[in-house]
Protein backbone atom coordinates (compact mmCIF):
# COMPACT_ATOMS: atom_id res chain seq x y z
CA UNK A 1 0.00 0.00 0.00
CA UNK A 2 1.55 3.55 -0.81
CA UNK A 3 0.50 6.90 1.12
CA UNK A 4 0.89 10.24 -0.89
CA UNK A 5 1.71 11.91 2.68
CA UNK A 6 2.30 11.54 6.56
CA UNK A 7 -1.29 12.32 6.77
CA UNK A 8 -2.68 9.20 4.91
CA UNK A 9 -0.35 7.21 6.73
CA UNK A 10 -1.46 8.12 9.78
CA UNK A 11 -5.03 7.89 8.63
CA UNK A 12 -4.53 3.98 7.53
CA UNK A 13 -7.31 4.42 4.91
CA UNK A 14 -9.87 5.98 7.87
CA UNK A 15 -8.63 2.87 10.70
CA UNK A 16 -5.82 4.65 11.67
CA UNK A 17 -7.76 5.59 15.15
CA UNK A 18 -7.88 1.32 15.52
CA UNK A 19 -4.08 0.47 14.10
CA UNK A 20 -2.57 3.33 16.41
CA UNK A 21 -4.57 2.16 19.36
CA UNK A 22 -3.87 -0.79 19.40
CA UNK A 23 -0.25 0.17 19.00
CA UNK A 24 -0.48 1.87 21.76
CA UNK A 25 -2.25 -0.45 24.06
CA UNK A 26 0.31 -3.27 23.16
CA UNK A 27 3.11 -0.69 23.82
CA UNK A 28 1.69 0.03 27.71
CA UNK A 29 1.19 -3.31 28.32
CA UNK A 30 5.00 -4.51 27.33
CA UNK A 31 5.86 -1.64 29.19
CA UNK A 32 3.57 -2.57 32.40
CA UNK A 33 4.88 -5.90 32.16
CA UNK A 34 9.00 -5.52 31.91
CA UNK A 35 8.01 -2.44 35.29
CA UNK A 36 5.82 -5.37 37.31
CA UNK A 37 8.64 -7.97 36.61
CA UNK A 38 11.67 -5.39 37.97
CA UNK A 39 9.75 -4.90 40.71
CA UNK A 40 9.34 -9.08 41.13
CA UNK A 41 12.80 -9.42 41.01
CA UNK A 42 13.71 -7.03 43.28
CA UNK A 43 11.31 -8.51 45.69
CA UNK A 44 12.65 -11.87 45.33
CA UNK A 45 16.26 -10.71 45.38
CA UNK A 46 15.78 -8.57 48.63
CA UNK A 47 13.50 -12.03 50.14
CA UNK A 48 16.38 -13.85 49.34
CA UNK A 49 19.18 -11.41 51.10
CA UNK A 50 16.78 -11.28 53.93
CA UNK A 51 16.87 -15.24 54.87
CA UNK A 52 13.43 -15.87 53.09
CA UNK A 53 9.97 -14.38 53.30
CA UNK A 54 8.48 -14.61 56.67
């Protein structure tokens, strides 16, 4: 598919609101994910210093 401009790119033929979002969606949830699994590891890590959870 060829755009003539930035504009109709963006646009995606009138489903560029749909394509974008879910861009973006997928983007904050790999994001969300990699943050809640630092902060796992960090728990586990400092658990582990610690002797185990008690």
């Amino acid at each position: 598919m060829y755009w003539n401009s930035w504009d109709e790119f963006l646009a995606m033929g009138g489903y560029g609101l749909y394509v974008w979002g879910s861009y973006g969606v997928m983007l904050a949830a790999m994001l969300a994910e990699s943050h809640f699994a630092e902060r796992r590891r960090r728990k586990a890590f400092a658990a582990a210093r610690d002797g185990g959870e008690q």
